[in-house]
Protein backbone atom coordinates (compact mmCIF):
# COMPACT_ATOMS: atom_id res chain seq x y z
CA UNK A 1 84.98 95.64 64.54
CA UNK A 2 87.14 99.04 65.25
CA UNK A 3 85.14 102.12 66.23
CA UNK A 4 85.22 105.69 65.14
CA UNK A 5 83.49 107.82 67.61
CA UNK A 6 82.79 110.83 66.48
CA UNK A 7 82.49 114.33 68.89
CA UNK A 8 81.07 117.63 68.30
CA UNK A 9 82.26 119.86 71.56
CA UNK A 10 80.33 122.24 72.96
CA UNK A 11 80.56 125.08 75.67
CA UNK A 12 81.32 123.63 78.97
CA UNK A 13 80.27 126.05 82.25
CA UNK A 14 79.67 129.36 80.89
CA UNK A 15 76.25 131.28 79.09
CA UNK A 16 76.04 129.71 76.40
CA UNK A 17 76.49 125.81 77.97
CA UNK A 18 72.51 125.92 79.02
CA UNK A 19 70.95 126.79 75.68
CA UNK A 20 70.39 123.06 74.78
CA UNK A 21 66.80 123.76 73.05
CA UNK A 22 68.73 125.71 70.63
CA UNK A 23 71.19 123.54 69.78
CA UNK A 24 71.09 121.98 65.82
CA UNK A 25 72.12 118.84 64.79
CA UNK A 26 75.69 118.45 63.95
CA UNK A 27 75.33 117.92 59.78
CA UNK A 28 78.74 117.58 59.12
CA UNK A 29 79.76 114.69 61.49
CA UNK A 30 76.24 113.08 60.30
CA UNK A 31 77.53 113.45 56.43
CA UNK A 32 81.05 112.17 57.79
CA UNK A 33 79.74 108.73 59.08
CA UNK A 34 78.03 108.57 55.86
CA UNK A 35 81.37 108.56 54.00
CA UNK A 36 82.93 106.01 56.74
CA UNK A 37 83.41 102.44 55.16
CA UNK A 38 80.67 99.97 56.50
CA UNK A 39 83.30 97.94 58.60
CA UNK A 40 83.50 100.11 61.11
CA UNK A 41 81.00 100.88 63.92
CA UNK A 42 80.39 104.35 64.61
CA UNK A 43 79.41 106.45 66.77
CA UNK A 44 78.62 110.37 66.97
CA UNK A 45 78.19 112.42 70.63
CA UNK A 46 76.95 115.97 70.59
CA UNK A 47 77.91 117.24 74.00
CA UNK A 48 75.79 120.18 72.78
CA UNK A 49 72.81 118.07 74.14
CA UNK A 50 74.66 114.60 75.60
CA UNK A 51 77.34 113.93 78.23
CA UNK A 52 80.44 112.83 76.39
CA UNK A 53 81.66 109.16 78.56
CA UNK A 54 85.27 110.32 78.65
CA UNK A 55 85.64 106.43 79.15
CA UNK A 56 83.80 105.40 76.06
CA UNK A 57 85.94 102.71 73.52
CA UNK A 58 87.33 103.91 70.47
CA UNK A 59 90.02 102.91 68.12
CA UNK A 60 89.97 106.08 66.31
CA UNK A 61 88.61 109.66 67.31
CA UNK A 62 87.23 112.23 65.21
CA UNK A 63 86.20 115.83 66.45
CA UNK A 64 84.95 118.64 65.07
CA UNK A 65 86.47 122.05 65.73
CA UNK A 66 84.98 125.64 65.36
CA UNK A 67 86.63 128.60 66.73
CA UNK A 68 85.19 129.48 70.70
CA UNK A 69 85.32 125.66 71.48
CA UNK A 70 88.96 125.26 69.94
CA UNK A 71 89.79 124.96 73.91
CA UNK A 72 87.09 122.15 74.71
CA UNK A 73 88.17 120.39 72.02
CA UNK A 74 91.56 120.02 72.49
CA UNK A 75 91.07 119.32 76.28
CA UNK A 76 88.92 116.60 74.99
CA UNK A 77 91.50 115.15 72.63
CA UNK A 78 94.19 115.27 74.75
CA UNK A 79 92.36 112.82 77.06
CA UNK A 80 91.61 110.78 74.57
CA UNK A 81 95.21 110.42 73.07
CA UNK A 82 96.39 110.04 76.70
CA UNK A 83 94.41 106.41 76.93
CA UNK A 84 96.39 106.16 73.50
CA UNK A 85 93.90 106.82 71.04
CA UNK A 86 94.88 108.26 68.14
CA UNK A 87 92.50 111.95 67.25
CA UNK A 88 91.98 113.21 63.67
CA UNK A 89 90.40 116.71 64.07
CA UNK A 90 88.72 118.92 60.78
CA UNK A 91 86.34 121.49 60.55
CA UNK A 92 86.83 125.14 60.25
CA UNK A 93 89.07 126.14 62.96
CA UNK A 94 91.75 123.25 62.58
CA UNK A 95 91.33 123.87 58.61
CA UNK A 96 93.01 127.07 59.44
CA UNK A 97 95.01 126.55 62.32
CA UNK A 98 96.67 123.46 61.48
CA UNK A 99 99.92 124.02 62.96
CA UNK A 100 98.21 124.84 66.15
CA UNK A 101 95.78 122.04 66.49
CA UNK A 102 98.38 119.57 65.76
CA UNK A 103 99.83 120.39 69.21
CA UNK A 104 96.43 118.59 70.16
CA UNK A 105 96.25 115.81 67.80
CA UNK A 106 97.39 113.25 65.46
CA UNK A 107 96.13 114.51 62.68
CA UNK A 108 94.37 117.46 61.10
CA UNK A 109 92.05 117.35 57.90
CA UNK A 110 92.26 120.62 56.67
CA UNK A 111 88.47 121.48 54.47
CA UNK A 112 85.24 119.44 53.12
CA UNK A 113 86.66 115.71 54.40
CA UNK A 114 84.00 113.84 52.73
CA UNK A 115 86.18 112.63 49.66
CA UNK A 116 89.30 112.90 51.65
CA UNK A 117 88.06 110.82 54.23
CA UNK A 118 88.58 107.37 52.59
CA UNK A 119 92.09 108.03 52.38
CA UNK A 120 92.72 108.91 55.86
CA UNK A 121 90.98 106.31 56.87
CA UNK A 122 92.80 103.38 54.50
CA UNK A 123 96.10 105.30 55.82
CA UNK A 124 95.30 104.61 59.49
CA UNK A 125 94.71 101.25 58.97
CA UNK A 126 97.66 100.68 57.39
CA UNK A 127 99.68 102.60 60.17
CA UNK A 128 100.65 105.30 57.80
CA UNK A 129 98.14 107.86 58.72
CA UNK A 130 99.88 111.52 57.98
CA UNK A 131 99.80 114.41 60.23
CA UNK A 132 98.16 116.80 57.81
CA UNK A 133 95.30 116.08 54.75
CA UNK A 134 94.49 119.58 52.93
CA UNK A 135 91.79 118.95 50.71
CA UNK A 136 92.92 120.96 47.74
CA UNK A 137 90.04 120.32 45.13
CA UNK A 138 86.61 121.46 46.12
CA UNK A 139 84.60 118.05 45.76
CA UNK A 140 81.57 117.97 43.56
CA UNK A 141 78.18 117.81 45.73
CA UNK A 142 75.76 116.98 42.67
CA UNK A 143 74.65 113.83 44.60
CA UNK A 144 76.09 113.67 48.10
CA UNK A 145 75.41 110.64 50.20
CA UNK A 146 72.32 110.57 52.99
CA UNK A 147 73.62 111.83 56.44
CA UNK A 148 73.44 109.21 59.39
CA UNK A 149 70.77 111.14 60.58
CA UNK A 150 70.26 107.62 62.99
CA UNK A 151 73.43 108.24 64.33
CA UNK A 152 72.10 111.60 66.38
CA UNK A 153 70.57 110.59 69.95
CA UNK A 154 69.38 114.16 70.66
CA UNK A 155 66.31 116.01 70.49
CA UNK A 156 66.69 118.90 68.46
CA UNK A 157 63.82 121.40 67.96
CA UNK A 158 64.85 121.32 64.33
CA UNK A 159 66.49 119.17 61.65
CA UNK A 160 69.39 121.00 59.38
CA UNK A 161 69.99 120.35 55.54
CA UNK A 162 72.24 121.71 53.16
CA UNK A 163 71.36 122.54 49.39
CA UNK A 164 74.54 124.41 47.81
CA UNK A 165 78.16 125.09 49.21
CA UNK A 166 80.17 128.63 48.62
CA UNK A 167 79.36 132.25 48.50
CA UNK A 168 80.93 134.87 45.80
CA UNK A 169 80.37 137.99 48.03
CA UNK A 170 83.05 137.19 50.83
CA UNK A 171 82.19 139.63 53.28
CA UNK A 172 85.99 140.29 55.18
CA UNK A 173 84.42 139.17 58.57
CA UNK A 174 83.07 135.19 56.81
CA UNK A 175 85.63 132.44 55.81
CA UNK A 176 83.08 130.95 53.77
CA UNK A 177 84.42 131.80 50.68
CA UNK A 178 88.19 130.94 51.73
CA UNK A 179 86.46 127.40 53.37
CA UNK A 180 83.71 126.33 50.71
CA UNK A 181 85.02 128.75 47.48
CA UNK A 182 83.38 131.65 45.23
CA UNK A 183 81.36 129.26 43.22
CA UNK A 184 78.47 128.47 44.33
CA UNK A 185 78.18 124.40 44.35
CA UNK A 186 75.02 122.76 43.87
CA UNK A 187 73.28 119.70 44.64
CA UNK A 188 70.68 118.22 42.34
CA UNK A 189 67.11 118.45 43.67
CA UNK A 190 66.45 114.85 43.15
CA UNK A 191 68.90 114.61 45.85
CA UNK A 192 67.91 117.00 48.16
CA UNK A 193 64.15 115.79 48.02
CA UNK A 194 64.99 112.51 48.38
CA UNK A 195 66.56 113.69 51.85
CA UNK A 196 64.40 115.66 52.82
CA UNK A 197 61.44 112.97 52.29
CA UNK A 198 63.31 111.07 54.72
CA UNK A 199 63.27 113.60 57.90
CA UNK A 200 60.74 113.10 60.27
CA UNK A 201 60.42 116.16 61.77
CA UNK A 202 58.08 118.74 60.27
CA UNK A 203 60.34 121.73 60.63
CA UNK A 204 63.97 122.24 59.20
CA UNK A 205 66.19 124.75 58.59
CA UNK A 206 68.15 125.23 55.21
CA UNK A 207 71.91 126.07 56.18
CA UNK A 208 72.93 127.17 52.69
CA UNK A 209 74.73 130.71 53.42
CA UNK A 210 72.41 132.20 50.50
CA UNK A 211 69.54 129.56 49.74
CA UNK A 212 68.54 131.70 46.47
CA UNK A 213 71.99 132.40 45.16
CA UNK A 214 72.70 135.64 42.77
CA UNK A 215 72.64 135.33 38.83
CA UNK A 216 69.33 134.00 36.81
CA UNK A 217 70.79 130.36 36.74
CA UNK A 218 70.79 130.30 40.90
CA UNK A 219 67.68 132.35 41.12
CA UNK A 220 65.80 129.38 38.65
CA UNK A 221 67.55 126.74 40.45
CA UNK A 222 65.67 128.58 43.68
CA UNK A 223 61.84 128.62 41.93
CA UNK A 224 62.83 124.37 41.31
CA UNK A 225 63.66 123.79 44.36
CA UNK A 226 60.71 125.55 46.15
CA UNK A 227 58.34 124.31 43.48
CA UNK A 228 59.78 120.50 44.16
CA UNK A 229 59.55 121.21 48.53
CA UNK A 230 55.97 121.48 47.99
CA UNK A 231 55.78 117.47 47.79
CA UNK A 232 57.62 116.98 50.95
CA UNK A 233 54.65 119.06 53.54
CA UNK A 234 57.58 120.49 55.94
CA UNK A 235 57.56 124.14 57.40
CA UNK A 236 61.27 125.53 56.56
CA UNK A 237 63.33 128.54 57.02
CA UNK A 238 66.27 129.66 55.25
CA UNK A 239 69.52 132.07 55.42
CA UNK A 240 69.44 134.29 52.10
CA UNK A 241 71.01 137.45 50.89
CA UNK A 242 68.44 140.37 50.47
CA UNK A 243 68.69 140.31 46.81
CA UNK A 244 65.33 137.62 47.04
CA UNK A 245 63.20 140.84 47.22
CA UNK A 246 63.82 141.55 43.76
CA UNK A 247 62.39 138.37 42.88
CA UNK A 248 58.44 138.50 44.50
CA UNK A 249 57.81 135.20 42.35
CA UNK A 250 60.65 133.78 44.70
CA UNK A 251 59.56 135.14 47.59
CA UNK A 252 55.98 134.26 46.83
CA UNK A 253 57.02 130.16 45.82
CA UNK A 254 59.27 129.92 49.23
CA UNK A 255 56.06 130.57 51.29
CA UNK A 256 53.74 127.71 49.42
CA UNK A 257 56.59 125.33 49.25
CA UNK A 258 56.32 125.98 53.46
CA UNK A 259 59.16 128.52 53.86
CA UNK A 260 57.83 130.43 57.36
CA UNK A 261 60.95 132.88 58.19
CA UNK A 262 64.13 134.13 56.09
CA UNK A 263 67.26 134.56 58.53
CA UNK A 264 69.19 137.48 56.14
CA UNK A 265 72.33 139.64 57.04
CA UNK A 266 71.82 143.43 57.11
CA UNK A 267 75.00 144.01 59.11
CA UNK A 268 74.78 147.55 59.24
CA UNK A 269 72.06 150.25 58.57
CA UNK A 270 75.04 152.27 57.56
CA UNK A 271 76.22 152.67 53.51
CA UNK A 272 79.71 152.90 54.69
CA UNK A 273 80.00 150.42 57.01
CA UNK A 274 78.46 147.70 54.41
CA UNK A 275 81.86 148.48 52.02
CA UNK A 276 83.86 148.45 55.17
CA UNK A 277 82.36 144.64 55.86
CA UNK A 278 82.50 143.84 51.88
CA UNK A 279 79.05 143.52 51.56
CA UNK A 280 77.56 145.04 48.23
CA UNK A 281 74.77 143.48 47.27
CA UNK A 282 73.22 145.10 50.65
CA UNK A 283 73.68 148.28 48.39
CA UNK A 284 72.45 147.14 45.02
CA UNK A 285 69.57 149.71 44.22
CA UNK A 286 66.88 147.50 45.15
CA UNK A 287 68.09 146.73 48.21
CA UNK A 288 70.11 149.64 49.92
CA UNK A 289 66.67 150.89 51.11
CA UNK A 290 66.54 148.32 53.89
CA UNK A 291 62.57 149.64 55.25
CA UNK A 292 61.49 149.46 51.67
CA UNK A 293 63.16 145.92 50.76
CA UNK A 294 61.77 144.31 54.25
CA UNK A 295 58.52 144.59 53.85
CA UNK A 296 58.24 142.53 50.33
CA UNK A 297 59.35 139.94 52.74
CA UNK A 298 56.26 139.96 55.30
CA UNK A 299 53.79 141.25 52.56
CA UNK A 300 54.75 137.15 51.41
CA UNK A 301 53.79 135.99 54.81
CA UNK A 302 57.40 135.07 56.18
CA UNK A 303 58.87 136.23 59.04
CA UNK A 304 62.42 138.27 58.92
CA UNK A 305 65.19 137.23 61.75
CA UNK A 306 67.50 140.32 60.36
CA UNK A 307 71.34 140.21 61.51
CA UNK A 308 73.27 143.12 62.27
CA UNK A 309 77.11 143.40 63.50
CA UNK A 310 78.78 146.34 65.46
CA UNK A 311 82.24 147.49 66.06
CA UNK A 312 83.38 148.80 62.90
CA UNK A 313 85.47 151.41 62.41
CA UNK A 314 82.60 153.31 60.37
CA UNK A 315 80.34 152.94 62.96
CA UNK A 316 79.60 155.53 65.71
CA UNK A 317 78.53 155.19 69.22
CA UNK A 318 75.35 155.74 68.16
CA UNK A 319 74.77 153.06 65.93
CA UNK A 320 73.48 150.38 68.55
CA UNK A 321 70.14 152.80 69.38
CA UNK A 322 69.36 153.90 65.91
CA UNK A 323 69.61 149.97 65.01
CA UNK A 324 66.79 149.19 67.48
CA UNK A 325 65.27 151.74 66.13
CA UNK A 326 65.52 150.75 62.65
CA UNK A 327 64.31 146.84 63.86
CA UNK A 328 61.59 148.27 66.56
CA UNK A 329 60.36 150.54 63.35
CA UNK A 330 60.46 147.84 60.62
CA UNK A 331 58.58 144.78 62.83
CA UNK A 332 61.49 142.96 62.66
CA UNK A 333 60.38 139.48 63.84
CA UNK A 334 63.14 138.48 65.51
CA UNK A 335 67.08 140.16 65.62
CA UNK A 336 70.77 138.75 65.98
CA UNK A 337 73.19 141.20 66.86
CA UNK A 338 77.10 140.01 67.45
CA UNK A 339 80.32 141.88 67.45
CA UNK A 340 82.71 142.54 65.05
CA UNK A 341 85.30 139.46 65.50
CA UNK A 342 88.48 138.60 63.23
CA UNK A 343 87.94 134.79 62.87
CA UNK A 344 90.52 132.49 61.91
CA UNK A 345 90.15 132.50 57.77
CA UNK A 346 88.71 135.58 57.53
CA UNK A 347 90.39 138.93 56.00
CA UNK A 348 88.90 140.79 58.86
CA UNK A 349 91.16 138.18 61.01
CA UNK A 350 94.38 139.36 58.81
CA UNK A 351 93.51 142.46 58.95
CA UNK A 352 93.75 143.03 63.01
CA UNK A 353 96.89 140.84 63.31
CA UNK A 354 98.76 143.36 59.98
CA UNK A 355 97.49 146.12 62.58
CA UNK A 356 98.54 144.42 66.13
CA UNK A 357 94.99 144.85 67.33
CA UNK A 358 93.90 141.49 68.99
CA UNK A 359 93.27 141.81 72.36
CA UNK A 360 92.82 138.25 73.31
CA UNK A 361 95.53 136.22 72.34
CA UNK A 362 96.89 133.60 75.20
CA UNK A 363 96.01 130.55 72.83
CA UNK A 364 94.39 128.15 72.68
CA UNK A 365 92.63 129.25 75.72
CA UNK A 366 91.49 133.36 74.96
CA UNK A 367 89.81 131.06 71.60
CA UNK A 368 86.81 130.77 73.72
CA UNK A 369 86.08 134.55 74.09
CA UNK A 370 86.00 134.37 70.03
CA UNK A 371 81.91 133.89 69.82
CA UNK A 372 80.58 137.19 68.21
CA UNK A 373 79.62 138.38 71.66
CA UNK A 374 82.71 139.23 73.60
CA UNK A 375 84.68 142.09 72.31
CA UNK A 376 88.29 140.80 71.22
CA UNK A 377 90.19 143.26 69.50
CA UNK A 378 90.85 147.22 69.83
CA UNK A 379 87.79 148.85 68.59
CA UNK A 380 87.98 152.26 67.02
CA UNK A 381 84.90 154.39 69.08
CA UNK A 382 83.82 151.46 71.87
CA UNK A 383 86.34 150.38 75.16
CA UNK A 384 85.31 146.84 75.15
CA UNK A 385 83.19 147.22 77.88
CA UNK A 386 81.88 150.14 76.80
CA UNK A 387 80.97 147.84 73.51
CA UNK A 388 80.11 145.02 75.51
CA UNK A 389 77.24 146.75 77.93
CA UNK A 390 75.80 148.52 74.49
CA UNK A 391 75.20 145.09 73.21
CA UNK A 392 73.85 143.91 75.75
CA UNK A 393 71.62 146.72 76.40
CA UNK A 394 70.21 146.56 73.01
CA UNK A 395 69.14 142.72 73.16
CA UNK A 396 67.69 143.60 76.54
CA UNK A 397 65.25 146.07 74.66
CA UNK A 398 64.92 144.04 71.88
CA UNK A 399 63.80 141.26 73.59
CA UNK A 400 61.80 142.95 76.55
């Protein structure tokens, strides 16, 4: 029987290579084995919490590829095509820099693989397998096959699902519009409870990039869902838009169906640096007043893990302390703060290349300072030190 084994890379020898407890399950290569023909034997390694046995058998390697561990995983490939393995590499970095991981590997699936998958694998065992797959139809997700959740050997402090693919907003610094389209895709509940059911753990987290959606048809689809998690007694959070405090009914069915915490994307405190990011419905009347709008959220009983991003243009120097403010103000429950960076797919990524303002660009290897925390292009008020030290002084307070 041939083997696929399947890797998700991780950060080797730097900050972020000892955060294991907060590591997630790797859905995608989990949905992927589900879409590999039964013939094969499969198997998936997360080096986020597992040593990857660079000696392991394998007729057939498949990695996954997001932008800071671009340089991980081609090291890793290029070992394994050196004991002449053949590599097939997708996810969101190789979608967009094809021509780059291709240097790397034998072949690049370029977007959602799960239909596409079949083919490439009937056209490697037939010794015809092309260098390049683009998946050029969005594929319908009505009824999407179980992930090989058995196929993940780690301990993960929560379990991950996914509801609904695409976002209509596309903010210029997110390529999930350009990766997973405008429309938002849906899968039927009957399928999504009958996955969920299956979970052991207690606690998961929803990875839809808006959970509730925007429009009366998404914002019904929401009350079904949470009416139909009820049955399945798990404690979830969510990432939503902050349009859901316009709906209290919403708000007020995620927290009986078990919703504890919303993870939602302020971005900025600032009017003007929301249109700068392409993010309007942070400015929709009921919204723009971000004090007023949070506290629906807690009056609900769920917590709010509220995201903000600096480096703009708009933004001053100042913007880092009144932002603590704001969160230290508002009870925040918990904060994510990142900088500004011009990710491969994005228009903010287009953008700073029209400009000539990457600062960080000996690839593949400068790919790795690409992880929202290391400034990487020329910033209009911050040095990148000067933007560096501000960020970190503000999670230092935050989290003191």
């Amino acid at each position: 029987m041939e083997k696929i084994l399947f890797i998700n890379p991780a950060f080797k020898e730097n900050l972020h290579s000892n955060i294991k407890v907060l590591a997630i399950p790797p859905l995608n290569l989990a949905m992927i084995a589900a879409y590999t023909p039964d013939h094969y034997e499969i198997e998936i390694v997360d080096e986020a919490v597992e040593t990857l046995d660079l000696d392991a058998r394998a007729d057939l390697v498949g990695i996954t590829c997001m932008t800071p561990l671009a340089p991980r995983a081609y090291e890793i490939a290029t070992h394994f095509r050196q004991r002449g393995i053949p590599v097939v590499m997708g996810g969101i970095h190789a979608s967009y820099m094809w021509e780059e991981a291709l240097r790397y590997v034998d072949c690049v699936v370029s977007g959602e693989a799960q239909e596409m998958w079949a083919k490439v694998l009937a056209d490697f065992e037939a010794g015809r397998m092309q260098r390049h797959y683009k998946v050029e139809e969005l594929p319908d997700i009505t009824n999407l096959k179980m992930p090989r959740r058995d196929l993940l050997k780690g301990k993960y402090f929560v379990e991950t699902v996914q509801t609904g693919r695409g976002c209509p907003i596309n903010c210029n610094f997110c390529s999930v519009t350009a990766f997973n389209g405008a429309r938002y895709r849906l899968r039927s509940t009957d399928n999504i409870i009958e996955e969920i059911k299956r979970i052991k753990s207690k606690r998961i987290f929803i990875v839809d990039d808006n959970i509730v959606g925007a429009g009366n048809k998404y914002m019904n689809r929401a009350r079904e869902l949470f009416g139909r998690l009820k049955e399945c007694n798990k404690e979830w959070g969510a990432q939503t838009c902050l349009n859901i405090v316009e709906h209290p009914d919403v708000l007020k069915l995620a927290h009986e169906s078990g919703c504890r915490g919303l993870l939602i994307g302020f971005e900025s405190i600032d009017a003007d640096s929301l249109e700068h990011m392409h993010k309007p419905v942070n400015l929709r009347p009921n919204t723009k007043n971000f004090s007023e709008a949070i506290h629906k959220i807690p009056d609900h009983g769920l917590a709010v893990i509220g995201c903000f991003i600096f480096g703009a243009d708009t933004q001053g120097k100042d913007v880092f302390r009144r932002t603590v403010d704001f969160a230290l103000a508002n009870n925040i429950d918990a904060i994510q703060m990142t900088l500004e960076t011009p990710l491969p797919g994005t228009a903010f990524y287009r953008q700073m290349v029209a400009e000539d303002r990457l600062l960080l660009t000996d690839y593949a290897n400068d790919w790795r300072h690409y992880n929202i925390v290391e400034p990487v292009f020329q910033m209009k008020n911050w040095t990148p030190r000067e933007a560096y030290e501000s960020l970190l002084a503000a999670y230092s307070e935050v989290s003191s």
